[in-house]
PDB file of N, CA and C in Angstrom:
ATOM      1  N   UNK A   1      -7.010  -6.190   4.623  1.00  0.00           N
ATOM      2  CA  UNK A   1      -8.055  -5.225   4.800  1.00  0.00           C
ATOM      3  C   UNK A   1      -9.403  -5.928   4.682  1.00  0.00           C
ATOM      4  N   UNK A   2     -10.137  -5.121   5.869  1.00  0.00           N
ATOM      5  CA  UNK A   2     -12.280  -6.433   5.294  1.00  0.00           C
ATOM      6  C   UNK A   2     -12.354  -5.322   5.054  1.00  0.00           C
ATOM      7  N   UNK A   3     -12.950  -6.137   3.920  1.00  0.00           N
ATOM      8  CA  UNK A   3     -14.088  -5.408   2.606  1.00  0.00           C
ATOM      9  C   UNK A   3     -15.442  -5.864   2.976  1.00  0.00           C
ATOM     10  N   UNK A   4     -16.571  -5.242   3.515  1.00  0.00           N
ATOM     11  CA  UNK A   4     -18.038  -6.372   4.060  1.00  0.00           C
ATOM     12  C   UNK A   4     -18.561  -5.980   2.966  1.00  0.00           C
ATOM     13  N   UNK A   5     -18.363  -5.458   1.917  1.00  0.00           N
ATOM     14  CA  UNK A   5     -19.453  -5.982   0.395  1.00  0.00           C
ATOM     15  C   UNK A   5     -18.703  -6.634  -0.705  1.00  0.00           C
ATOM     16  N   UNK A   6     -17.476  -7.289   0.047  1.00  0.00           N
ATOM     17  CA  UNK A   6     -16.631  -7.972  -1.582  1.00  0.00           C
ATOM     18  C   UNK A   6     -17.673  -9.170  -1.788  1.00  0.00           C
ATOM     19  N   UNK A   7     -19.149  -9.581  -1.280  1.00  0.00           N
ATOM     20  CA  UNK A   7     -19.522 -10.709  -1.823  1.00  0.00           C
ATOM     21  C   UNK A   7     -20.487 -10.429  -2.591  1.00  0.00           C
ATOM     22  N   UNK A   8     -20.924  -9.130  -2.372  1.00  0.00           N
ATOM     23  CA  UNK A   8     -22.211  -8.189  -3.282  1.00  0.00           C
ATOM     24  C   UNK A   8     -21.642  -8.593  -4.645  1.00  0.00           C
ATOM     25  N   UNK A   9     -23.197  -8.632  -5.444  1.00  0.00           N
ATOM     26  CA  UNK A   9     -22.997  -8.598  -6.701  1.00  0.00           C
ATOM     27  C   UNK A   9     -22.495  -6.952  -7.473  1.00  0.00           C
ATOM     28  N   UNK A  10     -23.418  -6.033  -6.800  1.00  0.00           N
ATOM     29  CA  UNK A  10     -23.005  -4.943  -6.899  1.00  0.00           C
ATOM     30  C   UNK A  10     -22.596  -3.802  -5.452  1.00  0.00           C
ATOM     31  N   UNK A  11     -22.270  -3.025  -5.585  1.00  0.00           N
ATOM     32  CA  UNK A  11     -21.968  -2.596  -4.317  1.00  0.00           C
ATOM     33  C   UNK A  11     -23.091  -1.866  -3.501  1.00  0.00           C
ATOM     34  N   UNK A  12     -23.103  -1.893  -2.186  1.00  0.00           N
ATOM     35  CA  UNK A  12     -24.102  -1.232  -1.332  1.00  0.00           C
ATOM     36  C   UNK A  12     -24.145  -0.025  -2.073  1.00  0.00           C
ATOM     37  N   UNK A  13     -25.538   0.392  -2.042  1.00  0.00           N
ATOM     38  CA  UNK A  13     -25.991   2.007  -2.465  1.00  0.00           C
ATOM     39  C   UNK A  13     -25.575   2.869  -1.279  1.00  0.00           C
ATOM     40  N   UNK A  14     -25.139   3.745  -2.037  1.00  0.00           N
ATOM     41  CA  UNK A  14     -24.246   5.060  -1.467  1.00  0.00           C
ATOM     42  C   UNK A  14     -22.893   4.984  -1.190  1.00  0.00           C
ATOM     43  N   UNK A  15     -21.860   3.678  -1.881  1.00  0.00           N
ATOM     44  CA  UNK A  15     -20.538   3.923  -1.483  1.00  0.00           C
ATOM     45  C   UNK A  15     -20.050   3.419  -3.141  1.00  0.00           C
ATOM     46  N   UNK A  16     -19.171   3.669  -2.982  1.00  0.00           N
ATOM     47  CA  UNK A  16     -18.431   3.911  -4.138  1.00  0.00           C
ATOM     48  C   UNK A  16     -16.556   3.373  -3.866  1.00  0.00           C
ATOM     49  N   UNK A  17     -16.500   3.095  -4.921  1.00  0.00           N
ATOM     50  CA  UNK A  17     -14.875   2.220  -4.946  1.00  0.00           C
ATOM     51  C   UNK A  17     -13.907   2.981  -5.710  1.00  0.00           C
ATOM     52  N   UNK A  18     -14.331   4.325  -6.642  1.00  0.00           N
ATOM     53  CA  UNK A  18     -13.953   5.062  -7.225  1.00  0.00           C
ATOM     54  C   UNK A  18     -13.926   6.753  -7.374  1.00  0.00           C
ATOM     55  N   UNK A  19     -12.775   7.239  -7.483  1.00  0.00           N
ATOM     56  CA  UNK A  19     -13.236   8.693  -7.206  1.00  0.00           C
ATOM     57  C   UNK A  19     -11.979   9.563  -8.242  1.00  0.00           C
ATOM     58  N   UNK A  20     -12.737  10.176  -8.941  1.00  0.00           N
ATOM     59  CA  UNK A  20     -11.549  11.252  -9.803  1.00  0.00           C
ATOM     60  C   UNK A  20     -11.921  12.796  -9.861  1.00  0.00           C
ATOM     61  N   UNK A  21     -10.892  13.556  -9.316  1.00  0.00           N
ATOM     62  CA  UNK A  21     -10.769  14.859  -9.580  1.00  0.00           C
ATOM     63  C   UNK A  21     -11.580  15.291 -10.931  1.00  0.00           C
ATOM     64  N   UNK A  22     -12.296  16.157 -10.902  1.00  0.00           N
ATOM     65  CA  UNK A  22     -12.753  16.962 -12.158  1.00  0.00           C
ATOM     66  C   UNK A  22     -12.566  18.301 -12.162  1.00  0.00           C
ATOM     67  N   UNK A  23     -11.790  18.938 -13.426  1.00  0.00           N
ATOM     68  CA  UNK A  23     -11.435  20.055 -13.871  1.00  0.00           C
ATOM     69  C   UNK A  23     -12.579  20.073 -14.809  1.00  0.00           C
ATOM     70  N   UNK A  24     -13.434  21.235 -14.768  1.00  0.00           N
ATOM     71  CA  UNK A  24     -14.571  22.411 -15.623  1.00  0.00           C
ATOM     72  C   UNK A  24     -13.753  22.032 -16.879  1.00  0.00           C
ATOM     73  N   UNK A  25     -14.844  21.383 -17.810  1.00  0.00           N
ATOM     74  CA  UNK A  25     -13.817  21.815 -19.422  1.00  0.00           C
ATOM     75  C   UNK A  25     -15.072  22.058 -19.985  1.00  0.00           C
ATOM     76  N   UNK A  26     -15.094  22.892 -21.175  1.00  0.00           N
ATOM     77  CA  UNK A  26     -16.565  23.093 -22.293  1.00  0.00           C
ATOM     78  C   UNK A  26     -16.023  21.910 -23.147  1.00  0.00           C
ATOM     79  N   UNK A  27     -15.146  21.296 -23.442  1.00  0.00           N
ATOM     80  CA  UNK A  27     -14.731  20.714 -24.891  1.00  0.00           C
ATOM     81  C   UNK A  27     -14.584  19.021 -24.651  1.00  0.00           C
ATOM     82  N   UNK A  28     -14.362  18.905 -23.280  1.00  0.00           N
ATOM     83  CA  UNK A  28     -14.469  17.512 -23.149  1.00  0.00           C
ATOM     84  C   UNK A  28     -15.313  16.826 -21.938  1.00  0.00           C
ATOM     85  N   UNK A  29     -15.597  16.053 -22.756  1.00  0.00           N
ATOM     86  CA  UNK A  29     -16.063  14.976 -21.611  1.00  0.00           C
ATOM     87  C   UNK A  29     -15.638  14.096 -20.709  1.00  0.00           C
ATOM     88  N   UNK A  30     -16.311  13.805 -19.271  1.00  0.00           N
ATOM     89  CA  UNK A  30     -15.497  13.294 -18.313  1.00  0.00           C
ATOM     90  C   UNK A  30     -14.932  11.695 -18.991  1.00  0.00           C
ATOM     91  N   UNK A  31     -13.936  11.134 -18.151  1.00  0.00           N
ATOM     92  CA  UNK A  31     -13.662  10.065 -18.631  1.00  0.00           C
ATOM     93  C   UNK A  31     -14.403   8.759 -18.470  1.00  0.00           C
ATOM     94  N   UNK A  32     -15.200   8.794 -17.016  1.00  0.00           N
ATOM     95  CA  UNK A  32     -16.250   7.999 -17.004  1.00  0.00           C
ATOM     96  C   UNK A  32     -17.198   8.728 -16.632  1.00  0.00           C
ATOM     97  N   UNK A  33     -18.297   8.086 -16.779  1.00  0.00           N
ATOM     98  CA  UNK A  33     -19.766   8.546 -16.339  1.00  0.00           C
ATOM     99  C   UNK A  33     -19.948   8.007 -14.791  1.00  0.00           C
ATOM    100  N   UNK A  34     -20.138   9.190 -14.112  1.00  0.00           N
ATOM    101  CA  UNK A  34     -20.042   8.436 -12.494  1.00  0.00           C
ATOM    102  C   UNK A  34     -21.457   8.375 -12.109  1.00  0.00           C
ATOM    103  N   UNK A  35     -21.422   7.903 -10.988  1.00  0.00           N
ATOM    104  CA  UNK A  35     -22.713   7.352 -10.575  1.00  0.00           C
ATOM    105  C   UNK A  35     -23.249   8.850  -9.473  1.00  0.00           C
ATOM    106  N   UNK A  36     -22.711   9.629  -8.954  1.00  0.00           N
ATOM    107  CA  UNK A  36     -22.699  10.744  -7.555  1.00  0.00           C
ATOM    108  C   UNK A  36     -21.633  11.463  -8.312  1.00  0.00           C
ATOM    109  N   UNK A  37     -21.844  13.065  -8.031  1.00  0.00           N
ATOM    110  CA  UNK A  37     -20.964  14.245  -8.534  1.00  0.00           C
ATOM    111  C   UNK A  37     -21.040  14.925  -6.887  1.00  0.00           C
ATOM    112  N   UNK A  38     -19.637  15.058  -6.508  1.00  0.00           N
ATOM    113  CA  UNK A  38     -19.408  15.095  -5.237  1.00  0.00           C
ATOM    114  C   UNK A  38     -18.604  16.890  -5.529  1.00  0.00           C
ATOM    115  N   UNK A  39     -19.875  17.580  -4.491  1.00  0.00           N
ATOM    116  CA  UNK A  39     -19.611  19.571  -4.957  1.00  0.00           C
ATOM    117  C   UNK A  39     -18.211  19.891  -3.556  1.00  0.00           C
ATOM    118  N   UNK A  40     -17.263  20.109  -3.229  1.00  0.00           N
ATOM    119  CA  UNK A  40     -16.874  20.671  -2.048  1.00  0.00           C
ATOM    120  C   UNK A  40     -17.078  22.134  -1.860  1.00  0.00           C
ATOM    121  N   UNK A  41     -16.932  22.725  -2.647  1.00  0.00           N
ATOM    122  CA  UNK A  41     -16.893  24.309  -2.788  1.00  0.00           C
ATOM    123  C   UNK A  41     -18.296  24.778  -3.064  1.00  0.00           C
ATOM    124  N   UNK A  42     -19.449  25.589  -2.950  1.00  0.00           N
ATOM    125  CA  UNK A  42     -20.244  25.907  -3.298  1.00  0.00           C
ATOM    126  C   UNK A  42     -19.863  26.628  -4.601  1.00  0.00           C
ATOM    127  N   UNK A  43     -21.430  26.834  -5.643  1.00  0.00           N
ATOM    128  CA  UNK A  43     -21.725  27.444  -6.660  1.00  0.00           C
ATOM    129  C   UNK A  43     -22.201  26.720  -7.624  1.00  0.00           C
ATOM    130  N   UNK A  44     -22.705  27.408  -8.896  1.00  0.00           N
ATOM    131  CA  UNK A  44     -23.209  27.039 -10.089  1.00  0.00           C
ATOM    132  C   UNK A  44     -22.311  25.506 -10.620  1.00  0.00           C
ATOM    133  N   UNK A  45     -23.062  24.602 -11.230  1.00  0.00           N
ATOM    134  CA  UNK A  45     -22.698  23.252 -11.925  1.00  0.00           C
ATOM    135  C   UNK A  45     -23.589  23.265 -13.248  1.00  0.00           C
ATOM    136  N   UNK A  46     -22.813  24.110 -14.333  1.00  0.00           N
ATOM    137  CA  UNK A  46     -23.239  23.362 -14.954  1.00  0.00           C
ATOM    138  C   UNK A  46     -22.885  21.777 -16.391  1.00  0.00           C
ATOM    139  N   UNK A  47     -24.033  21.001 -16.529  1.00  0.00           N
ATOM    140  CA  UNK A  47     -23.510  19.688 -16.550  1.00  0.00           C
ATOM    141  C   UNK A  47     -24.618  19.598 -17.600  1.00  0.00           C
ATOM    142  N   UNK A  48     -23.655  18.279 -18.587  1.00  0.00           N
ATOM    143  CA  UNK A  48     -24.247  17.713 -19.789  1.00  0.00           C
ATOM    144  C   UNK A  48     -24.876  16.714 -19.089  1.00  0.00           C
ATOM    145  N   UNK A  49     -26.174  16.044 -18.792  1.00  0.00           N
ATOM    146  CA  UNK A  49     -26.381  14.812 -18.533  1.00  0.00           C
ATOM    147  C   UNK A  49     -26.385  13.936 -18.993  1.00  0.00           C
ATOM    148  N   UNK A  50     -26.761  12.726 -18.846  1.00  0.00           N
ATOM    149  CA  UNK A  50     -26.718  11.264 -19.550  1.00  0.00           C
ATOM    150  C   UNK A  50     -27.641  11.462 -20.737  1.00  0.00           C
ATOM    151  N   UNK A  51     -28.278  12.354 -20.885  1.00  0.00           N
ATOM    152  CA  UNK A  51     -29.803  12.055 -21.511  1.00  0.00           C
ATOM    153  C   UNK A  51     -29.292  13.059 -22.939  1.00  0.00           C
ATOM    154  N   UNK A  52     -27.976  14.014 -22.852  1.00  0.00           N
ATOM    155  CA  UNK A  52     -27.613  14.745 -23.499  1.00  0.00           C
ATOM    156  C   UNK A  52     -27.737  16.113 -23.394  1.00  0.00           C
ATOM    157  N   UNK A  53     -28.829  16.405 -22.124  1.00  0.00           N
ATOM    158  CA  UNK A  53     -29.660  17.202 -22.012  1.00  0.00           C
ATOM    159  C   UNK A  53     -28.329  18.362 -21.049  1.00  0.00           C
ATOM    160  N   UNK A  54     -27.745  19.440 -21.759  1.00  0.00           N
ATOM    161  CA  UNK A  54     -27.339  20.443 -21.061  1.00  0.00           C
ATOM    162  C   UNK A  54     -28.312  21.573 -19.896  1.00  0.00           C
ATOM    163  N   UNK A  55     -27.647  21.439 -18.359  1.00  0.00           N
ATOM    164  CA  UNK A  55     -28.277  22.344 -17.764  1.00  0.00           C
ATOM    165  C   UNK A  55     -27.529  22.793 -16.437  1.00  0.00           C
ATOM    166  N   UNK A  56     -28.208  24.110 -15.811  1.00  0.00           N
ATOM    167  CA  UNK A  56     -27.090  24.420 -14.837  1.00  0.00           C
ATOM    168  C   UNK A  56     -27.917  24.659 -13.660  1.00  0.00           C
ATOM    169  N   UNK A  57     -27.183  23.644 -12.855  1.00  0.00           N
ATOM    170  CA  UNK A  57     -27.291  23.410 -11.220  1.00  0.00           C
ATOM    171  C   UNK A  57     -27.365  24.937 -10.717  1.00  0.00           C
ATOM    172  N   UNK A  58     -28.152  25.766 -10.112  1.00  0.00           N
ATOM    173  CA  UNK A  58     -27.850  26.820  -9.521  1.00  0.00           C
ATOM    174  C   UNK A  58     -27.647  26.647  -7.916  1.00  0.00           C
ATOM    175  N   UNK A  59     -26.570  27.052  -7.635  1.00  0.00           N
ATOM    176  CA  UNK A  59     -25.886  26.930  -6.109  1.00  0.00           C
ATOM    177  C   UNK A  59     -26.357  26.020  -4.992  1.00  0.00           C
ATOM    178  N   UNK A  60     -25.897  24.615  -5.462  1.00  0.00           N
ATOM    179  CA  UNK A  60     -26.259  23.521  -4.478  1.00  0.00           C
ATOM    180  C   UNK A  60     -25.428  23.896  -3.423  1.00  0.00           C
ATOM    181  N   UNK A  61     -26.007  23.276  -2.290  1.00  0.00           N
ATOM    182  CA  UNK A  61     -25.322  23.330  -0.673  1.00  0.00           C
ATOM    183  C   UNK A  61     -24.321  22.841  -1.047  1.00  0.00           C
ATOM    184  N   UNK A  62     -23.340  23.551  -0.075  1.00  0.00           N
ATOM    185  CA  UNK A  62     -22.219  23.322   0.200  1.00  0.00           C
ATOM    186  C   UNK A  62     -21.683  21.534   0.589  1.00  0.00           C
ATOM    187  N   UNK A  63     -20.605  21.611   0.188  1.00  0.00           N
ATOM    188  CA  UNK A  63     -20.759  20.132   0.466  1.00  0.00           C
ATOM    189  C   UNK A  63     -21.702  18.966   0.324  1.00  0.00           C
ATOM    190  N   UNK A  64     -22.053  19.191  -1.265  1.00  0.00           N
ATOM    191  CA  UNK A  64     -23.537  18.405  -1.443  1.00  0.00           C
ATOM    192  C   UNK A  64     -23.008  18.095  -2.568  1.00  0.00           C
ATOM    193  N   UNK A  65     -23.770  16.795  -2.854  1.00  0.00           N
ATOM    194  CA  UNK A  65     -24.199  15.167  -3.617  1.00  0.00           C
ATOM    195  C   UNK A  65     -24.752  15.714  -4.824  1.00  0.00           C
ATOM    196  N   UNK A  66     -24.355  15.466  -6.216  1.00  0.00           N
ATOM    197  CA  UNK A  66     -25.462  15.697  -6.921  1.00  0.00           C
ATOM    198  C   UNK A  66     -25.732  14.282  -7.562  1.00  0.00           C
ATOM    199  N   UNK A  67     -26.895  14.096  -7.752  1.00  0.00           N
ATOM    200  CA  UNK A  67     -27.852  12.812  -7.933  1.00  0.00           C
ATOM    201  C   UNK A  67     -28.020  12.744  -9.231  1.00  0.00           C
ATOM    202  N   UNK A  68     -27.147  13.299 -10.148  1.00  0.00           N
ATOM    203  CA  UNK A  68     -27.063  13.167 -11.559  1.00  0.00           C
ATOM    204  C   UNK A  68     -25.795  12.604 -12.533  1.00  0.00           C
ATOM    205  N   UNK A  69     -26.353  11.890 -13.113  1.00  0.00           N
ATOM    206  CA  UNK A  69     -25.513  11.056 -14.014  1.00  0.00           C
ATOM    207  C   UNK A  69     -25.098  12.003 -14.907  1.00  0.00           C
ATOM    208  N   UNK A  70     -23.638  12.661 -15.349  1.00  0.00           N
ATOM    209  CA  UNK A  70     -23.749  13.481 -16.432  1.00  0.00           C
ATOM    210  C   UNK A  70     -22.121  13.167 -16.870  1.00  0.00           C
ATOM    211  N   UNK A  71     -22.108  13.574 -18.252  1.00  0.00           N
ATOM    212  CA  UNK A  71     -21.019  13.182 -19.075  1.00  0.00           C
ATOM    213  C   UNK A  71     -20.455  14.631 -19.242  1.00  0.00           C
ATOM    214  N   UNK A  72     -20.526  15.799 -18.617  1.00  0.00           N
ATOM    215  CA  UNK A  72     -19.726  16.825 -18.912  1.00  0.00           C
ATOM    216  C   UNK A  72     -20.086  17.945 -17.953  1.00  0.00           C
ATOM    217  N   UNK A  73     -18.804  18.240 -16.859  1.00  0.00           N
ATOM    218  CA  UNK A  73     -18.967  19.538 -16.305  1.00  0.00           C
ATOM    219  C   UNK A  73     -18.539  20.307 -17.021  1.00  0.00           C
ATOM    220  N   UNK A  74     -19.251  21.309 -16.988  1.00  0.00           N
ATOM    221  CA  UNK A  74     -18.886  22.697 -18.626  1.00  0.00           C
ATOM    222  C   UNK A  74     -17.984  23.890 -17.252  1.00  0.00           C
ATOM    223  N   UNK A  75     -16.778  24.568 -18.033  1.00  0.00           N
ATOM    224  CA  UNK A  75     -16.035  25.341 -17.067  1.00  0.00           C
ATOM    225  C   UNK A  75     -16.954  26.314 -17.255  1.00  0.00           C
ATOM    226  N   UNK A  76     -17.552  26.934 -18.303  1.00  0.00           N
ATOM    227  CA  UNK A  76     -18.625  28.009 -18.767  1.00  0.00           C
ATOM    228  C   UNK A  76     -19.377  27.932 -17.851  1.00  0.00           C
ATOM    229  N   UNK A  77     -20.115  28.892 -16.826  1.00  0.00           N
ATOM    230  CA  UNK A  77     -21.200  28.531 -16.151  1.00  0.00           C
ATOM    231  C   UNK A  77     -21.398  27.861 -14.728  1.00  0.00           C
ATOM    232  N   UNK A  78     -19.432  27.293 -14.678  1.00  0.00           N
ATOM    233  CA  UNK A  78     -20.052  26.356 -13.165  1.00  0.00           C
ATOM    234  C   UNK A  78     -18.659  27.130 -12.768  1.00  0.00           C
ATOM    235  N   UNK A  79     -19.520  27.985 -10.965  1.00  0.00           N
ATOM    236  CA  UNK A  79     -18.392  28.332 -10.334  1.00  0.00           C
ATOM    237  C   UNK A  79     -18.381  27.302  -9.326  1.00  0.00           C
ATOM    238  N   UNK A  80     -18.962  26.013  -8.996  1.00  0.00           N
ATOM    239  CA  UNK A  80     -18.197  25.490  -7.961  1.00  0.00           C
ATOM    240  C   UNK A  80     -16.927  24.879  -8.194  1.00  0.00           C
ATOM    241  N   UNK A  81     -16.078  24.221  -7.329  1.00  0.00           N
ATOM    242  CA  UNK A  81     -15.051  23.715  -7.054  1.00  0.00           C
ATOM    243  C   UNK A  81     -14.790  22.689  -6.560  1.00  0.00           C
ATOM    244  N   UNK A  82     -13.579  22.331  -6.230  1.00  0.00           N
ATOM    245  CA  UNK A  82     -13.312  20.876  -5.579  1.00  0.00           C
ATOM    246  C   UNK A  82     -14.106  19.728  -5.931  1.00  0.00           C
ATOM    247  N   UNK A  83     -14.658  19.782  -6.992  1.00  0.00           N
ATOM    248  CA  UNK A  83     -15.774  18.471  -7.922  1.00  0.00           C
ATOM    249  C   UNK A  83     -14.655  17.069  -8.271  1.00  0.00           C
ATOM    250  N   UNK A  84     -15.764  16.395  -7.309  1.00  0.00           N
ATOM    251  CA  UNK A  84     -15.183  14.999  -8.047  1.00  0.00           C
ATOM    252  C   UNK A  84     -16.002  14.063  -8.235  1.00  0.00           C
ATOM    253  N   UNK A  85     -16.040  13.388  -8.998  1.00  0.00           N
ATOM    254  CA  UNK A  85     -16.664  12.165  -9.420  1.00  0.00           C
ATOM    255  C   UNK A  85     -16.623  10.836  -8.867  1.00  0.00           C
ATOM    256  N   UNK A  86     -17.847  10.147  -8.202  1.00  0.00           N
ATOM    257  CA  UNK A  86     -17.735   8.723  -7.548  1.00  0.00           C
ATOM    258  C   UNK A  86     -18.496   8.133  -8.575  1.00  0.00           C
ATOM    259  N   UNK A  87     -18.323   6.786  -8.667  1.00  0.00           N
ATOM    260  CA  UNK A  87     -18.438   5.874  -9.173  1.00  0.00           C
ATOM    261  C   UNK A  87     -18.155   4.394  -8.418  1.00  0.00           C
TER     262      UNK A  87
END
């Protein structure tokens, strides 16, 4: 398989080598901190960020990017779906 950034020190901005399903929990935190929170389903996100700082996304576009680093989708509060995490 070519890989055209296996010589990058880090990888081109905007792609990612990693991706995990996220299930809404209030009690835990994701397992890594990803770099892009990837919405498929529309609705509410809300998310612990890096900074600690709890807050809720109100109804990003459909099929939209969120540009936040955060350590916890809360099930409380976030009706979107199909969320996954790149990194």
């Amino acid at each position: 398989m070519i890989d055209p950034f296996d010589t990058l020190s880090q990888p081109h901005p905007g792609t990612f080598s990693n991706a995990l399903a996220i299930t809404p929990d209030d009690n835990t935190d994701l397992a890594v901190v990803p770099s892009m929170i990837w919405l498929g389903t529309p609705g509410d996100v809300r998310i612990t960020a890096l900074n600690g700082e709890t807050v809720t996304l109100k109804n990003p576009n459909r099929m939209s990017f969120l540009f936040l680093r955060g350590t916890r989708i809360h099930a409380t509060g976030t009706t979107a779906s199909d969320i996954v995490a790149l990194w």
